[in-house]
N, C-alpha and C. Protein backbone atom coordinates (compact mmCIF):
# COMPACT_ATOMS: atom_id res chain seq x y z
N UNK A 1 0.85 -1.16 0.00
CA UNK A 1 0.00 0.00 0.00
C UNK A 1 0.90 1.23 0.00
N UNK A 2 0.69 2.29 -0.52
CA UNK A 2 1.19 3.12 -0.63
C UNK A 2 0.84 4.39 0.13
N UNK A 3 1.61 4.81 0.93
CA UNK A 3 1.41 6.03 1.57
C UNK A 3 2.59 7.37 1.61
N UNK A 4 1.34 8.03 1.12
CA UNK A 4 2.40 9.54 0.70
C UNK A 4 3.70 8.63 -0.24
N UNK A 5 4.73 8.86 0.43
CA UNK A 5 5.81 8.54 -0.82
C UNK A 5 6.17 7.39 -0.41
N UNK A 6 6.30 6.97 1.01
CA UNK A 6 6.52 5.07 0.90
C UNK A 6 5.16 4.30 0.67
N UNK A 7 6.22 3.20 0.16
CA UNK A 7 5.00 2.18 0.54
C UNK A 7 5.42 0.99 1.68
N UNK A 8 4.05 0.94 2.34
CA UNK A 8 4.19 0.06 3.74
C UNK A 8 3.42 -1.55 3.14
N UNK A 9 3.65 -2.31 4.17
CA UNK A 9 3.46 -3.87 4.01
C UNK A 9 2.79 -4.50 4.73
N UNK A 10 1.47 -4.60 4.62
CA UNK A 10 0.15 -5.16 5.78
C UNK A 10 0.21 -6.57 5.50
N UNK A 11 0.01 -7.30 6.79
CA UNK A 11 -0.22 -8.60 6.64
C UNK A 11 -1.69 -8.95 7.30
N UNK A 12 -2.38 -9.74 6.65
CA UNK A 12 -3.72 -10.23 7.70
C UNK A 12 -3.50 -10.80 9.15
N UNK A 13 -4.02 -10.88 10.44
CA UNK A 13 -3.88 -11.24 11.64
C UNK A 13 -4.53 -13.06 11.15
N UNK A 14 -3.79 -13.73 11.62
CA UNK A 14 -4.63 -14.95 11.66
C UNK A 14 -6.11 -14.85 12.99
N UNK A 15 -5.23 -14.11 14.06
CA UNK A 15 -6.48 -14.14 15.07
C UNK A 15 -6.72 -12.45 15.30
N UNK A 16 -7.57 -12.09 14.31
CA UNK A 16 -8.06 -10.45 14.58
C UNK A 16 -8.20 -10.08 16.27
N UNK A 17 -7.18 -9.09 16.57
CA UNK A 17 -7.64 -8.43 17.86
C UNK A 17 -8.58 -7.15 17.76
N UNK A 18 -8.77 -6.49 18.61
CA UNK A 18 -9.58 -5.20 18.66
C UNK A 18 -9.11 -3.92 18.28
N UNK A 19 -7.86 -4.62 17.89
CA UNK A 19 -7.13 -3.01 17.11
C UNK A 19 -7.62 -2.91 15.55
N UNK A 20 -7.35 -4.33 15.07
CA UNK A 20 -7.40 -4.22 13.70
C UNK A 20 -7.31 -5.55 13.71
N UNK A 21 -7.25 -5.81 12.24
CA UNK A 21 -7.46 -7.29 11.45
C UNK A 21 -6.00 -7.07 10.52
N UNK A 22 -5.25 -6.24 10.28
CA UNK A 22 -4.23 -5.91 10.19
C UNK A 22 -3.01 -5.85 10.77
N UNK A 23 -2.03 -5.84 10.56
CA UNK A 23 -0.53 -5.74 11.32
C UNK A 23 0.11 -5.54 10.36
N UNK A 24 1.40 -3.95 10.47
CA UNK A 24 2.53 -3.16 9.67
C UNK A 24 3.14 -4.13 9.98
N UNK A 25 4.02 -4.73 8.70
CA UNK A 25 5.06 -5.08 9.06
C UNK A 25 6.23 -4.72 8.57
N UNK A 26 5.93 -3.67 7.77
CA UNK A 26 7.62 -3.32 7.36
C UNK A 26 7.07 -2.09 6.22
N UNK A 27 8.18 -1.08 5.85
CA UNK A 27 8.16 0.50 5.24
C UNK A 27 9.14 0.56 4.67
N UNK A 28 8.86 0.70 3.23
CA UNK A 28 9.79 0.79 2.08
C UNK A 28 10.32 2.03 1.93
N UNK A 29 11.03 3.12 2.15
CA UNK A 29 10.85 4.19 2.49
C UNK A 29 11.36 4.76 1.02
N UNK A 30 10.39 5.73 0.50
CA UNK A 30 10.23 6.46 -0.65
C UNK A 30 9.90 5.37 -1.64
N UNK A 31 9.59 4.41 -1.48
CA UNK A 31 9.24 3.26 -2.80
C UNK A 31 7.97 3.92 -3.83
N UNK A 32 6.77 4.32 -2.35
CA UNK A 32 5.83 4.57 -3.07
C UNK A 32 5.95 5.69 -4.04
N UNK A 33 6.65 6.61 -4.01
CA UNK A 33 6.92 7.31 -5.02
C UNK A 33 7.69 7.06 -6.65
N UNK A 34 8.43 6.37 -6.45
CA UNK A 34 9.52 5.33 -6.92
C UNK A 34 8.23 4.30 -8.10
N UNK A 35 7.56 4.05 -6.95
CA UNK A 35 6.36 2.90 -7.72
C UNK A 35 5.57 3.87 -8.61
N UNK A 36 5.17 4.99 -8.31
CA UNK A 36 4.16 5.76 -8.91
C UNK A 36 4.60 6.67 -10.07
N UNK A 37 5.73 6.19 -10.19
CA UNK A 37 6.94 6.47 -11.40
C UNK A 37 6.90 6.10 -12.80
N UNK A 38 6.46 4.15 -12.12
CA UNK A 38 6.53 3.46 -13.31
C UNK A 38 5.28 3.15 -13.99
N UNK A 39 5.21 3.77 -15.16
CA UNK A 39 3.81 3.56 -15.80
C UNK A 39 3.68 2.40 -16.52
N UNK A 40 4.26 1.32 -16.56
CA UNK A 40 4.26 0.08 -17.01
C UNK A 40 4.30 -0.56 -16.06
N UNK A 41 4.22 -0.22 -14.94
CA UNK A 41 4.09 -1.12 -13.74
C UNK A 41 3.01 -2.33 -13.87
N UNK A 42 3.50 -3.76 -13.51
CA UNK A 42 2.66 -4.43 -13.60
C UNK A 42 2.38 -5.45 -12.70
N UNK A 43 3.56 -5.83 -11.71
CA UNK A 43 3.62 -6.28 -10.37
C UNK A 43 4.76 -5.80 -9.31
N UNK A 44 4.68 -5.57 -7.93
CA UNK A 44 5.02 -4.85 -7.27
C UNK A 44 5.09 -6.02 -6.12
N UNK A 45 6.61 -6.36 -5.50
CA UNK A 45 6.20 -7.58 -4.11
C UNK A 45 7.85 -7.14 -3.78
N UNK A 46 7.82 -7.73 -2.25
CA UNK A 46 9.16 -7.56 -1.67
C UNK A 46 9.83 -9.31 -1.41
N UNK A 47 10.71 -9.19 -0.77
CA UNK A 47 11.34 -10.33 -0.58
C UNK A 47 10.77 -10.69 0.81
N UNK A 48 10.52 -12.04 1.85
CA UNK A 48 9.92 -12.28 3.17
C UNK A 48 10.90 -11.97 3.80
N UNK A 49 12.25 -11.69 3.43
CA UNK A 49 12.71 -10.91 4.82
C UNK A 49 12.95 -9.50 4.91
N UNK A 50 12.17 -9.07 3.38
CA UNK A 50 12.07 -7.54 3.42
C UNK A 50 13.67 -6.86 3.37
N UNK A 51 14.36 -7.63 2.75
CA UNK A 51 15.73 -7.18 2.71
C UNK A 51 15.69 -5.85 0.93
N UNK A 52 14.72 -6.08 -0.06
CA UNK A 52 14.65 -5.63 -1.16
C UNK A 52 13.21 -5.95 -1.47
N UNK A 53 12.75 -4.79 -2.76
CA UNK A 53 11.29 -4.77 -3.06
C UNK A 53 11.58 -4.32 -4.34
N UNK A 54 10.58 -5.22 -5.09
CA UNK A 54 10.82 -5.28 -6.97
C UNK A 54 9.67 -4.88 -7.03
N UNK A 55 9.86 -4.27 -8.27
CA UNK A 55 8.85 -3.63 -9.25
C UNK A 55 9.24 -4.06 -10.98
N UNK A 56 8.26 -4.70 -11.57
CA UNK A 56 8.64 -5.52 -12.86
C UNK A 56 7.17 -4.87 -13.75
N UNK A 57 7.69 -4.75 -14.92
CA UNK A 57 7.01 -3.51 -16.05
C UNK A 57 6.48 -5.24 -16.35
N UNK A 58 5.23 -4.60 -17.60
CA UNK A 58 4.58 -5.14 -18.66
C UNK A 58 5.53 -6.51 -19.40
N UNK A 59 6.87 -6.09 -19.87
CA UNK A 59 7.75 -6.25 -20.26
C UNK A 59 8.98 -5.99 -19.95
N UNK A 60 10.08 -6.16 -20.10
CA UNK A 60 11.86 -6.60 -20.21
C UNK A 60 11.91 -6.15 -18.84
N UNK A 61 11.62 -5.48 -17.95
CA UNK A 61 12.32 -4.91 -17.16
C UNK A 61 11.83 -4.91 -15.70
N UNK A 62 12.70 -5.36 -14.16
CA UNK A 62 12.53 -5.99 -13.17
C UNK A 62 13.58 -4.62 -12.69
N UNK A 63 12.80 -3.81 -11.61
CA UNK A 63 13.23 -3.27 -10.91
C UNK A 63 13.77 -3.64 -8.88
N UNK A 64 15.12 -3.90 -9.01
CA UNK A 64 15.45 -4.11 -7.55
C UNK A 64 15.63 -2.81 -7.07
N UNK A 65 14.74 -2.86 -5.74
CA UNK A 65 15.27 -1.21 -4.42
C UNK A 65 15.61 -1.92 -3.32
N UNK A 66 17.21 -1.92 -2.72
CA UNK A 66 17.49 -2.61 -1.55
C UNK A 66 17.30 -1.10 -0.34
N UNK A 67 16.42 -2.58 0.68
CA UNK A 67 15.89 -1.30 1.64
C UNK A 67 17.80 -1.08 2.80
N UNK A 68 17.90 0.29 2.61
CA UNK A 68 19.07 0.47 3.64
C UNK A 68 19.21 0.12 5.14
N UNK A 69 20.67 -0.90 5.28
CA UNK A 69 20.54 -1.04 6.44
C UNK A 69 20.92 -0.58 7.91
N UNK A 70 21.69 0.86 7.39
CA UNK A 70 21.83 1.73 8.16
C UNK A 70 21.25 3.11 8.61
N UNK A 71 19.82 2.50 7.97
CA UNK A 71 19.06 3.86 8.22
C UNK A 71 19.53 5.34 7.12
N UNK A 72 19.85 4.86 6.64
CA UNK A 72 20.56 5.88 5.43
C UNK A 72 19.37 6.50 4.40
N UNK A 73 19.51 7.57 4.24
CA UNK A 73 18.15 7.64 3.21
C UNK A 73 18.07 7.33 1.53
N UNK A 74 19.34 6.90 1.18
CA UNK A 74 19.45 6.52 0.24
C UNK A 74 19.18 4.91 -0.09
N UNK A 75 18.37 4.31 -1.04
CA UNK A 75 18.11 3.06 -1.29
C UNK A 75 18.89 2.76 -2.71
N UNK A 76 19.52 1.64 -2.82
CA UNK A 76 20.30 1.45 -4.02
C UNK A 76 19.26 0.28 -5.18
N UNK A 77 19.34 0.85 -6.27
CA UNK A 77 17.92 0.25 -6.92
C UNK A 77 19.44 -0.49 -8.23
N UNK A 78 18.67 -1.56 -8.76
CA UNK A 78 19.06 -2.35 -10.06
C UNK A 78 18.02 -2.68 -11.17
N UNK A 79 18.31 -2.52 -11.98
CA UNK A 79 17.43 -2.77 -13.03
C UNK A 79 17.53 -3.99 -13.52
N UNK A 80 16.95 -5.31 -13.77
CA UNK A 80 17.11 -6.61 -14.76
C UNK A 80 16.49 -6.21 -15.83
N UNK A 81 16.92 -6.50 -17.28
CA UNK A 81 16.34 -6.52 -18.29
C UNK A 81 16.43 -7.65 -19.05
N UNK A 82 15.20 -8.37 -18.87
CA UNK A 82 15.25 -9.71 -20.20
C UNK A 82 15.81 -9.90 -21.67
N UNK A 83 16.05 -10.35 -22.19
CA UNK A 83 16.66 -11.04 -23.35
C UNK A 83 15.38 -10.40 -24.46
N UNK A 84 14.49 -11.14 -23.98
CA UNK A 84 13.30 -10.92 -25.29
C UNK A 84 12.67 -9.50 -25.15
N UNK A 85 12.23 -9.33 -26.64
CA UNK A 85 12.03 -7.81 -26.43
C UNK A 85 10.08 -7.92 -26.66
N UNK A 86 9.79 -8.76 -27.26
CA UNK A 86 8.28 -8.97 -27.66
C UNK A 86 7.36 -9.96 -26.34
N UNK A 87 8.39 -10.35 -25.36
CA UNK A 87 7.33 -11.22 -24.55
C UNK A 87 7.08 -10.29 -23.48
N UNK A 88 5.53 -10.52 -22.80
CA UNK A 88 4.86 -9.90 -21.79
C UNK A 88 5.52 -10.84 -20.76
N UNK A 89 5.24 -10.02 -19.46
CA UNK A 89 5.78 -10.47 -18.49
C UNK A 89 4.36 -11.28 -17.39
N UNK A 90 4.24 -12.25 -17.50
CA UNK A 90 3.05 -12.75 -17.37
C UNK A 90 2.72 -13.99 -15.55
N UNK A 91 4.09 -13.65 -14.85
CA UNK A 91 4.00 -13.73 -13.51
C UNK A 91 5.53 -13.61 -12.86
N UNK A 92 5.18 -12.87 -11.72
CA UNK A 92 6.52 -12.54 -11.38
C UNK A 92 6.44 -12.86 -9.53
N UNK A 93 7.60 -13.60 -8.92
CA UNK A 93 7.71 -13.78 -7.09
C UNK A 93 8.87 -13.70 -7.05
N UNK A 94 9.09 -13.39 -5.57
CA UNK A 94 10.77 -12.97 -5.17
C UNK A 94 10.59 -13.91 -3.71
N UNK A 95 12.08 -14.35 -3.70
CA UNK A 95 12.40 -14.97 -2.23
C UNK A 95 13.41 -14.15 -2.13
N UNK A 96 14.00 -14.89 -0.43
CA UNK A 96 14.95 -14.08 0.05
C UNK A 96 16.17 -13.76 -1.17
N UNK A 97 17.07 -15.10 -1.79
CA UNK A 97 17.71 -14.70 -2.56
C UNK A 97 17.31 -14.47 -4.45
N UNK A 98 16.22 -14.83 -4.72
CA UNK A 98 15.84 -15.26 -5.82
C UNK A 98 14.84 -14.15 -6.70
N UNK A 99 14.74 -13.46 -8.06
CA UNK A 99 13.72 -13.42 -8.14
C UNK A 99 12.87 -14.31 -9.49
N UNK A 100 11.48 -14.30 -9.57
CA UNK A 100 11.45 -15.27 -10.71
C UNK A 100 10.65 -14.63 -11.63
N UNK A 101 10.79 -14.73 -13.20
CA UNK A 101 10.08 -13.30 -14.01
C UNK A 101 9.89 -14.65 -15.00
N UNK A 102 8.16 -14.95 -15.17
CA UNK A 102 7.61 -15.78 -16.10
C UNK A 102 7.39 -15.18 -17.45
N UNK A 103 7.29 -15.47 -18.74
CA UNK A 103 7.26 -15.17 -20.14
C UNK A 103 6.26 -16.19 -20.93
N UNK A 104 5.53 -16.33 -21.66
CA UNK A 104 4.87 -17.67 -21.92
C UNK A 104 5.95 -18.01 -22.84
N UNK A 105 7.50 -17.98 -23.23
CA UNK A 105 8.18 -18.48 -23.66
C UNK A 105 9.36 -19.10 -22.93
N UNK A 106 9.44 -18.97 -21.56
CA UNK A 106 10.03 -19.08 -20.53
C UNK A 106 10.53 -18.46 -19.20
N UNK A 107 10.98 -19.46 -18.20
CA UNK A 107 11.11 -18.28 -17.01
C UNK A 107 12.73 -18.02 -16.40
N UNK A 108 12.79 -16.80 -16.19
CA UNK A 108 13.81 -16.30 -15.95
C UNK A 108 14.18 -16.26 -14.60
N UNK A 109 15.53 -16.94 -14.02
CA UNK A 109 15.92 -17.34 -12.32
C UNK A 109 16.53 -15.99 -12.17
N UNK A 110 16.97 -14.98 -11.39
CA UNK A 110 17.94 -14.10 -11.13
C UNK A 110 18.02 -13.86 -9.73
N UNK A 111 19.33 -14.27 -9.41
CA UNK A 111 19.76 -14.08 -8.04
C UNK A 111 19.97 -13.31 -7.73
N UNK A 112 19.58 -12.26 -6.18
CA UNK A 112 19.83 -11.24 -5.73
C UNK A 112 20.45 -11.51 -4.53
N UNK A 113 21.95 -10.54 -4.80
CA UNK A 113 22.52 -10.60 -3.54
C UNK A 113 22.18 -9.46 -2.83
């Protein structure tokens, strides 16, 4: 979700308390702006230990933002760009080290350190 210029990371409560049915668990800081950038945006997910958060266009292109771990306000971003220039990008997930960018012509592994 995006607020003002970050975007933050809600998870559902398995057992809803009286605060909410919600719980923050983590703030991308300036992403949401960053996200509201890309007009080919077509999926948007972080890694589960929230170490980095991708943003991957329509096509060729997989954006990495590693969140800083010194509190620094600078985030260092990478760009992946696929091989093919005509295939849609048609499902995309990230693990801690991994991310994975589907094509209906094939899928692409790229490791993030």
């Amino acid at each position: 979700m995006r607020h003002d210029v970050d975007a933050l990371l809600w998870q559902p409560r398995s057992q809803p308390n009286n605060d909410s049915e919600w719980k923050h668990v983590g703030t991308f800081n300036a992403l949401g702006y960053v996200q509201a950038s890309k007009q080919n945006r077509k999926f948007s997910t972080c890694s589960p230990d929230m170490k980095y958060a991708a943003i991957c266009d329509n096509t060729r292109h997989a954006y990495i933002y590693y969140q800083p771990d010194d509190g620094a306000a600078n985030a260092v971003q990478q760009v992946f760009t696929l091989d093919s220039q005509d295939s849609s990008i048609i499902g995309f997930q990230t693990t801690n080290k991994r991310m994975y960018v589907l094509t209906p012509e094939s899928i692409t592994v790229v490791t993030v350190v």
